[in-house]
PDB file of N, CA and C in Angstrom:
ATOM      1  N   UNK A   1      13.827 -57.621 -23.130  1.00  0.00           N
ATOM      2  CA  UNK A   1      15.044 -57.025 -23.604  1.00  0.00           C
ATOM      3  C   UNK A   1      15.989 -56.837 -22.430  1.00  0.00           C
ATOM      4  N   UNK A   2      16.974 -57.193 -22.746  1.00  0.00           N
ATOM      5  CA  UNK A   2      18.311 -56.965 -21.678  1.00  0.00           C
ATOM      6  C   UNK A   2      18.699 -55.745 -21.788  1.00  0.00           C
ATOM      7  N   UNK A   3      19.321 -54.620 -20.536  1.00  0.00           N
ATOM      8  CA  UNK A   3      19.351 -53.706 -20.097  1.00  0.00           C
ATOM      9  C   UNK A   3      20.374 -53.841 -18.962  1.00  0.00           C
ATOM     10  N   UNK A   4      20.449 -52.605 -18.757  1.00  0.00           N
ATOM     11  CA  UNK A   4      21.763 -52.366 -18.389  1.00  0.00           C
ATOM     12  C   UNK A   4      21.742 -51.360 -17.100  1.00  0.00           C
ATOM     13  N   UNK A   5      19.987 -51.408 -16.633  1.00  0.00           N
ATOM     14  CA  UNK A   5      19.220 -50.101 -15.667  1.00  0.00           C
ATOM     15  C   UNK A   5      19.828 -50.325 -14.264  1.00  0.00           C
ATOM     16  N   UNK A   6      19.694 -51.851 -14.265  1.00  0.00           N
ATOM     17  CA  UNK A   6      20.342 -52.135 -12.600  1.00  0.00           C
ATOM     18  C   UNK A   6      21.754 -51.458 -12.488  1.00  0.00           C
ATOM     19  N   UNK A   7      22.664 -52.135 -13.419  1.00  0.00           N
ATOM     20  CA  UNK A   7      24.031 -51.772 -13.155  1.00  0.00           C
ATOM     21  C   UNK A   7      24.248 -50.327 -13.159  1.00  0.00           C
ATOM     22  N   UNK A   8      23.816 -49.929 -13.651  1.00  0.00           N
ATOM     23  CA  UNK A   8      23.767 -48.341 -14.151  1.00  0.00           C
ATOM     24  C   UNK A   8      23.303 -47.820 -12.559  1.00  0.00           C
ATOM     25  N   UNK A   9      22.291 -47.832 -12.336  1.00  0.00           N
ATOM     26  CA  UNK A   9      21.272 -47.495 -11.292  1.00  0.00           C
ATOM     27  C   UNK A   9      22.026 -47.600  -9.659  1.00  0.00           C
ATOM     28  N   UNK A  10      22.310 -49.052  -9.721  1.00  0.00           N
ATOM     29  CA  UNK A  10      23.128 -49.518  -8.467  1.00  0.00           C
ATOM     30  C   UNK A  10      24.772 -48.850  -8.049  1.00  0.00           C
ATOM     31  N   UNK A  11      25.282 -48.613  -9.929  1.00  0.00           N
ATOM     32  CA  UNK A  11      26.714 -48.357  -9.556  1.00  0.00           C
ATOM     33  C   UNK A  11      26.380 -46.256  -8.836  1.00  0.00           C
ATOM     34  N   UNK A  12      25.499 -46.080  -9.498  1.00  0.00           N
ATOM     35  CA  UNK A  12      24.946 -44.467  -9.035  1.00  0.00           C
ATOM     36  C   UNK A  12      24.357 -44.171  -7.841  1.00  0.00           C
ATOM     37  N   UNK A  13      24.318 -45.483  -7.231  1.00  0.00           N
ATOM     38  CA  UNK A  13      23.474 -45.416  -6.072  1.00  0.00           C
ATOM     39  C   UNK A  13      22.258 -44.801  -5.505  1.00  0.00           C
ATOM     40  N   UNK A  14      21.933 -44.735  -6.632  1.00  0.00           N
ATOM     41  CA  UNK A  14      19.728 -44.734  -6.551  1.00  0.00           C
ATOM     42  C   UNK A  14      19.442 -45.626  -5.680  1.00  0.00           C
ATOM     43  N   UNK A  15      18.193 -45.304  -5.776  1.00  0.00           N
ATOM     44  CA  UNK A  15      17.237 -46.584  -5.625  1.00  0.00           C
ATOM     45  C   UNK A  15      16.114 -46.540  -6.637  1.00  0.00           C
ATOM     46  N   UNK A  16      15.592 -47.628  -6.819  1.00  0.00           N
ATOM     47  CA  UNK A  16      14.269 -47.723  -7.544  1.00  0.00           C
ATOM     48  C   UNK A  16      13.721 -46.808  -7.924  1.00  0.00           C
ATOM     49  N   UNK A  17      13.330 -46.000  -6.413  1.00  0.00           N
ATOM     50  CA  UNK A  17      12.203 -44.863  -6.300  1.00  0.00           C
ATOM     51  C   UNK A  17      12.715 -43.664  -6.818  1.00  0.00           C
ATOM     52  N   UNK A  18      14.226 -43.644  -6.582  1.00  0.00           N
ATOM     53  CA  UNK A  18      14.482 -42.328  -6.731  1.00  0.00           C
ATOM     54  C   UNK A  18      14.869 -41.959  -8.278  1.00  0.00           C
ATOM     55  N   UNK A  19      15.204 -43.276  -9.020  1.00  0.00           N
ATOM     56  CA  UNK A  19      15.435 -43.307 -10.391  1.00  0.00           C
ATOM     57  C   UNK A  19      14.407 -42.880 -11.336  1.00  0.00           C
ATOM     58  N   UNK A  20      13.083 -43.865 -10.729  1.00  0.00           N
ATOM     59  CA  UNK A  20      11.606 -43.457 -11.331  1.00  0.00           C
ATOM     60  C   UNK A  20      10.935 -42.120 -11.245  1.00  0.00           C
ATOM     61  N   UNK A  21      11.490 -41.433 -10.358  1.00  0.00           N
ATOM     62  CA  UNK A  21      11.195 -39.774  -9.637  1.00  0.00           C
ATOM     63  C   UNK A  21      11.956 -39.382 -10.801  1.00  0.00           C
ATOM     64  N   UNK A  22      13.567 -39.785 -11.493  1.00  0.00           N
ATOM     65  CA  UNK A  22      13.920 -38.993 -12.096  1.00  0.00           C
ATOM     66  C   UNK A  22      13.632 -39.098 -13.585  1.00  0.00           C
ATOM     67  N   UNK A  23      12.654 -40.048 -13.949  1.00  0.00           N
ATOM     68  CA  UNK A  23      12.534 -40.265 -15.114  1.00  0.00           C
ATOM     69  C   UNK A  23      10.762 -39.893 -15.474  1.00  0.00           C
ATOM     70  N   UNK A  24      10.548 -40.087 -14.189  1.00  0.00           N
ATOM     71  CA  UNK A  24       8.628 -39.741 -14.405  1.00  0.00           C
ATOM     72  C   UNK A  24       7.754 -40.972 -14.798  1.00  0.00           C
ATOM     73  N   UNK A  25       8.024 -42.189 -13.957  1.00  0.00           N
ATOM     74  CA  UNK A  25       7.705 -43.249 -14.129  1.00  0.00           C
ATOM     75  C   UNK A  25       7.612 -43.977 -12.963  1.00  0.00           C
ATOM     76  N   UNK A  26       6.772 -44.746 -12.449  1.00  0.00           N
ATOM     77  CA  UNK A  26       6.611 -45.296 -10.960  1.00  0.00           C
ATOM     78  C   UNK A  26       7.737 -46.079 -11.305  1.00  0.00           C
ATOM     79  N   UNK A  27       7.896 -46.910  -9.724  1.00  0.00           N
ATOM     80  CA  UNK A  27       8.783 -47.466  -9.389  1.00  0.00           C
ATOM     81  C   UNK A  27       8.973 -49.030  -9.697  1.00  0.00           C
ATOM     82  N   UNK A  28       7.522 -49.409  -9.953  1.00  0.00           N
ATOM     83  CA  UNK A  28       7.515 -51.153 -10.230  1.00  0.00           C
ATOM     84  C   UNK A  28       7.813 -50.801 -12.226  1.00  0.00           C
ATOM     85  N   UNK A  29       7.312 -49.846 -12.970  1.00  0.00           N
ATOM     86  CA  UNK A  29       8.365 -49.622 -14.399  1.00  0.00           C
ATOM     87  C   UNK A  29       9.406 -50.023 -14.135  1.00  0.00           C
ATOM     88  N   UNK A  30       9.931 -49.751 -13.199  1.00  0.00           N
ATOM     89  CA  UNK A  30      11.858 -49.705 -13.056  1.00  0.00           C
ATOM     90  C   UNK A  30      12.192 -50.974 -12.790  1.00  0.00           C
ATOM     91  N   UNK A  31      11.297 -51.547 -12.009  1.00  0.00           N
ATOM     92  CA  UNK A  31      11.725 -52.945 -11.437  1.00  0.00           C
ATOM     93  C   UNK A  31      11.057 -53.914 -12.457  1.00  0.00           C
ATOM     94  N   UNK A  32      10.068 -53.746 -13.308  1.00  0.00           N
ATOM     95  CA  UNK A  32       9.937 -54.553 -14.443  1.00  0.00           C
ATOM     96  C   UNK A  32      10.685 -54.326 -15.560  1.00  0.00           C
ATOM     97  N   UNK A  33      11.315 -53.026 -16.218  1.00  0.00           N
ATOM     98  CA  UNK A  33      12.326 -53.365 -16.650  1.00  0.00           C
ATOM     99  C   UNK A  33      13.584 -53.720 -16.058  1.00  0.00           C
ATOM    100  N   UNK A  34      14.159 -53.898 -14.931  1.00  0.00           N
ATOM    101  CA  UNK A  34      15.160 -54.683 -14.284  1.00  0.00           C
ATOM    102  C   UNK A  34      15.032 -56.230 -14.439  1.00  0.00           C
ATOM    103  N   UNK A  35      13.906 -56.627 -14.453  1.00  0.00           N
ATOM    104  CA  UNK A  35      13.629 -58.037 -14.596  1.00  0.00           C
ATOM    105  C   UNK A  35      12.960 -58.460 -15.486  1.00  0.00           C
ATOM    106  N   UNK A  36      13.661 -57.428 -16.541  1.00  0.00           N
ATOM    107  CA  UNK A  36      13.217 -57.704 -18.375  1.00  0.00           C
ATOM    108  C   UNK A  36      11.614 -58.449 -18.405  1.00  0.00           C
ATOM    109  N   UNK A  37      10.839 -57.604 -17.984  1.00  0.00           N
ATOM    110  CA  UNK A  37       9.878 -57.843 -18.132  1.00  0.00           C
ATOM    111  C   UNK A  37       9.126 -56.575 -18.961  1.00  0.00           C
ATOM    112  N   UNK A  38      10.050 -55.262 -19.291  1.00  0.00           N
ATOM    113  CA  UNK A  38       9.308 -54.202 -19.741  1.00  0.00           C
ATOM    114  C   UNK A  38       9.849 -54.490 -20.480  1.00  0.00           C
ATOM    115  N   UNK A  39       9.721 -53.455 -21.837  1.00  0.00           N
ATOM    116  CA  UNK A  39      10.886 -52.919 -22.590  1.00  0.00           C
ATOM    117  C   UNK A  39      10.470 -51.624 -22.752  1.00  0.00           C
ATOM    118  N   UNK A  40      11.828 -50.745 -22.364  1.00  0.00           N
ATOM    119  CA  UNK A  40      11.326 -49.093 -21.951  1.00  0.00           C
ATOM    120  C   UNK A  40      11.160 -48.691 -23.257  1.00  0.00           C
ATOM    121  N   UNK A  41       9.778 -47.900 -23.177  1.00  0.00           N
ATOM    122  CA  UNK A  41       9.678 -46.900 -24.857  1.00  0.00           C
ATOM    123  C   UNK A  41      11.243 -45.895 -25.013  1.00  0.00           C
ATOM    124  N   UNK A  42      10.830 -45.683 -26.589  1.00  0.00           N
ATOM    125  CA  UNK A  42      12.467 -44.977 -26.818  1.00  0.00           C
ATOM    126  C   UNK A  42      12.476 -43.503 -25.525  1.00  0.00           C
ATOM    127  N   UNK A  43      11.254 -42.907 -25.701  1.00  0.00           N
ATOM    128  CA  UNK A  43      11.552 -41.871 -24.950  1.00  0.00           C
ATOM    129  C   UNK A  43      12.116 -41.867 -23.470  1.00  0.00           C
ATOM    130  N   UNK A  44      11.244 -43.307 -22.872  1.00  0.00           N
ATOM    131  CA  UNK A  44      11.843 -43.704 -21.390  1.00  0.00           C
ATOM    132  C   UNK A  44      13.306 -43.971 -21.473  1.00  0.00           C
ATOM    133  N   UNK A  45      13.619 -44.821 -22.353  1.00  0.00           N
ATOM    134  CA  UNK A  45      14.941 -44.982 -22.367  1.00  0.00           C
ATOM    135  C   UNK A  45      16.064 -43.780 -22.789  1.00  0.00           C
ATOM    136  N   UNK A  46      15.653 -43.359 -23.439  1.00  0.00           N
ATOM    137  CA  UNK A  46      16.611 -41.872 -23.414  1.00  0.00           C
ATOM    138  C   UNK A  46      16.798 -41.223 -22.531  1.00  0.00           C
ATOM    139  N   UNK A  47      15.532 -41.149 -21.576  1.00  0.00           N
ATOM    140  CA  UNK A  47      15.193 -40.369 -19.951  1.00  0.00           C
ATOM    141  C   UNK A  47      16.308 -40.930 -19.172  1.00  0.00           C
ATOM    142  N   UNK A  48      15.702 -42.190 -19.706  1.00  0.00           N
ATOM    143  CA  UNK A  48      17.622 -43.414 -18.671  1.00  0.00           C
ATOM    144  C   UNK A  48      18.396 -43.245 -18.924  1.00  0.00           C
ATOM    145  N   UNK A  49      18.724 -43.035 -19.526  1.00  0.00           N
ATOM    146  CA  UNK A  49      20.530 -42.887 -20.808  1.00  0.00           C
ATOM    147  C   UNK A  49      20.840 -41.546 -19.623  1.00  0.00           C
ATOM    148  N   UNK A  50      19.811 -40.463 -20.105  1.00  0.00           N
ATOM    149  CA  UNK A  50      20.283 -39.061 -20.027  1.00  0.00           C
ATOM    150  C   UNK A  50      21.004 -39.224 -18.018  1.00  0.00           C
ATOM    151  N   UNK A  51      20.021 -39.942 -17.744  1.00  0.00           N
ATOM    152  CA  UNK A  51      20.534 -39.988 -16.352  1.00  0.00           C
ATOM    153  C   UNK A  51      21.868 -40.642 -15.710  1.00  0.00           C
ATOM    154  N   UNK A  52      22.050 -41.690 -16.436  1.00  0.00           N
ATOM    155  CA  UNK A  52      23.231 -41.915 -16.255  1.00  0.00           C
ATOM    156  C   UNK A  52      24.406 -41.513 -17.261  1.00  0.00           C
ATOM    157  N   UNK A  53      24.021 -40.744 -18.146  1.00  0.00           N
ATOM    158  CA  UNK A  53      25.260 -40.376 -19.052  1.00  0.00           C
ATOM    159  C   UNK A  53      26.091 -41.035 -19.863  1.00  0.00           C
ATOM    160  N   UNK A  54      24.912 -41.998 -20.382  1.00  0.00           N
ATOM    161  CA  UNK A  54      25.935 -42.999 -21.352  1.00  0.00           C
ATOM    162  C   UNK A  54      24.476 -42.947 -22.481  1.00  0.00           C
ATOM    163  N   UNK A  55      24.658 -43.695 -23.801  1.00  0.00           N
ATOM    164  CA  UNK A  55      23.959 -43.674 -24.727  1.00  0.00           C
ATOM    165  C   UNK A  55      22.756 -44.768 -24.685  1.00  0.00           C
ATOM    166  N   UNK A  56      21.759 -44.739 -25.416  1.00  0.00           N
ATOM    167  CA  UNK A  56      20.653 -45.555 -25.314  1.00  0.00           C
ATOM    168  C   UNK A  56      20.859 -46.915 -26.282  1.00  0.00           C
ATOM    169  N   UNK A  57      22.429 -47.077 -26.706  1.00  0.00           N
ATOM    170  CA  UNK A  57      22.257 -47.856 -27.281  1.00  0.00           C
ATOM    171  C   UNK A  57      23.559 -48.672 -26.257  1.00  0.00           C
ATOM    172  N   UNK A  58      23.921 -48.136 -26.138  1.00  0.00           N
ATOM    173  CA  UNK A  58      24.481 -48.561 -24.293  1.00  0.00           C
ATOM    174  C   UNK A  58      23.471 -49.335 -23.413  1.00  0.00           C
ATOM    175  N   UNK A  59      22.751 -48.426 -22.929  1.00  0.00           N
ATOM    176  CA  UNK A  59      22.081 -48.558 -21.792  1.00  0.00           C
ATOM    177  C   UNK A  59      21.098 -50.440 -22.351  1.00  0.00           C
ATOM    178  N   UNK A  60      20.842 -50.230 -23.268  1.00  0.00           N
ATOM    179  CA  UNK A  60      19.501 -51.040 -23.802  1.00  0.00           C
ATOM    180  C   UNK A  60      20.636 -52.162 -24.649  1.00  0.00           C
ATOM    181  N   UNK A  61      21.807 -52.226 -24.818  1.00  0.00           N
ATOM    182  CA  UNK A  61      22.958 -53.238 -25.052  1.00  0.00           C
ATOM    183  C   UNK A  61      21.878 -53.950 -26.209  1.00  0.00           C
ATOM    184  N   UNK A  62      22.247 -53.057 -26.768  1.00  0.00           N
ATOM    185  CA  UNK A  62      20.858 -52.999 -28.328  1.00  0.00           C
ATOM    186  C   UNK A  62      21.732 -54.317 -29.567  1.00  0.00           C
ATOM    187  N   UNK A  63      23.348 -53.987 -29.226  1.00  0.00           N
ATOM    188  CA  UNK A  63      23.963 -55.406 -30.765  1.00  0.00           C
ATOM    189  C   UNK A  63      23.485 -56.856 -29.811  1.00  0.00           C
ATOM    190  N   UNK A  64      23.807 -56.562 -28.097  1.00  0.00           N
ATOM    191  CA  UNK A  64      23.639 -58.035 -27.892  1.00  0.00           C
ATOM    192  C   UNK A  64      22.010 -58.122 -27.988  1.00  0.00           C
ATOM    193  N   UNK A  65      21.027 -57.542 -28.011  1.00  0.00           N
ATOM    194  CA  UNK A  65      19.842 -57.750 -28.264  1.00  0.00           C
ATOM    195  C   UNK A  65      19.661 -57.707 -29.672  1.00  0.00           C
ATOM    196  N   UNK A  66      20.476 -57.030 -30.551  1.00  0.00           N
ATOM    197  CA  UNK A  66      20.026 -57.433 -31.968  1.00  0.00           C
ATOM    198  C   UNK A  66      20.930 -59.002 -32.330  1.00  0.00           C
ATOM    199  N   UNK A  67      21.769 -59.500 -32.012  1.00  0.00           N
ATOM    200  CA  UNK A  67      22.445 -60.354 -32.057  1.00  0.00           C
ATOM    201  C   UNK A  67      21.240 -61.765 -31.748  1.00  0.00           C
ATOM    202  N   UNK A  68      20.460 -61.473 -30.673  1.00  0.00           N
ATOM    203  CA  UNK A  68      19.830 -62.433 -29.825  1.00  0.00           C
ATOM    204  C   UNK A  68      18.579 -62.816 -30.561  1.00  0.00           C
ATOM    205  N   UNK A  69      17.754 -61.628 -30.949  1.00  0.00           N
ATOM    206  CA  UNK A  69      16.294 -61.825 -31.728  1.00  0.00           C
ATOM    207  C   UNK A  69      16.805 -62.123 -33.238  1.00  0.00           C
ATOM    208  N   UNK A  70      18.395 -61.963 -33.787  1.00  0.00           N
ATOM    209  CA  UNK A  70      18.381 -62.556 -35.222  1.00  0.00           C
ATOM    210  C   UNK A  70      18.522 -63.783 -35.139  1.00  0.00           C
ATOM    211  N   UNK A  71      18.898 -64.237 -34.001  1.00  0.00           N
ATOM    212  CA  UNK A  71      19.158 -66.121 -33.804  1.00  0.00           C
ATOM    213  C   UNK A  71      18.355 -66.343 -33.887  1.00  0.00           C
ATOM    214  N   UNK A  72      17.147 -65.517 -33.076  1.00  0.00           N
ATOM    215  CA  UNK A  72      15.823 -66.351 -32.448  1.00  0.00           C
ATOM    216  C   UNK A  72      15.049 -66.298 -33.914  1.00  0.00           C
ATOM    217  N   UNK A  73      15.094 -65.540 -34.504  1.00  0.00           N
ATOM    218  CA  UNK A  73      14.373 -65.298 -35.981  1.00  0.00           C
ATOM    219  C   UNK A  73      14.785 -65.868 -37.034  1.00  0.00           C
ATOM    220  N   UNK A  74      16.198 -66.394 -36.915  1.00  0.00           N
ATOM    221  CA  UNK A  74      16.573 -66.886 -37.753  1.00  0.00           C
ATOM    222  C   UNK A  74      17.155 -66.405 -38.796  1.00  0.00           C
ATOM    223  N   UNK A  75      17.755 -64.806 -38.397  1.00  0.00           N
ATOM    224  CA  UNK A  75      18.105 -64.139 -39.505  1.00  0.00           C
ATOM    225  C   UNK A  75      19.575 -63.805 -39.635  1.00  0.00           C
ATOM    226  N   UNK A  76      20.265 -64.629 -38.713  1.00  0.00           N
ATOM    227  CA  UNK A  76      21.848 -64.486 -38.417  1.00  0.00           C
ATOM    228  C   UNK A  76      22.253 -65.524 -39.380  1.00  0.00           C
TER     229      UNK A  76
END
């Protein structure tokens, strides 16, 4: 799932470590969802949202991901 943690993260000037400190999650979580290799549970992702102050349907750019799995499914 595409995400929005780097930009978010980078424009706030975290780092990795210090993002995962604020969410209660090691630091390679953060960097596997950066390289869409996770997909954060709702609660992690709200933890993210809350930190940068935008919504989880923001953060997790949830129409272009619903947009993407209805192609792939075939349901667009």
């Amino acid at each position: 799932m595409k995400t929005k943690v780097r930009e978010y993260r980078r424009a706030a000037g975290m780092t990795q470590q210090e993002l995962a400190d604020a969410v209660f999650v090691s630091s390679r979580t953060i960097i596997s969802i950066e390289k869409e290799q996770y997909n954060p549970s709702l609660m992690l992702a709200y933890r993210l949202a809350r930190v940068f102050g935008v919504t989880v349907e923001d953060l997790c750019r949830l129409e272009e991901n619903k947009r993407i799995d209805d192609e792939e499914n075939g349901y667009a």
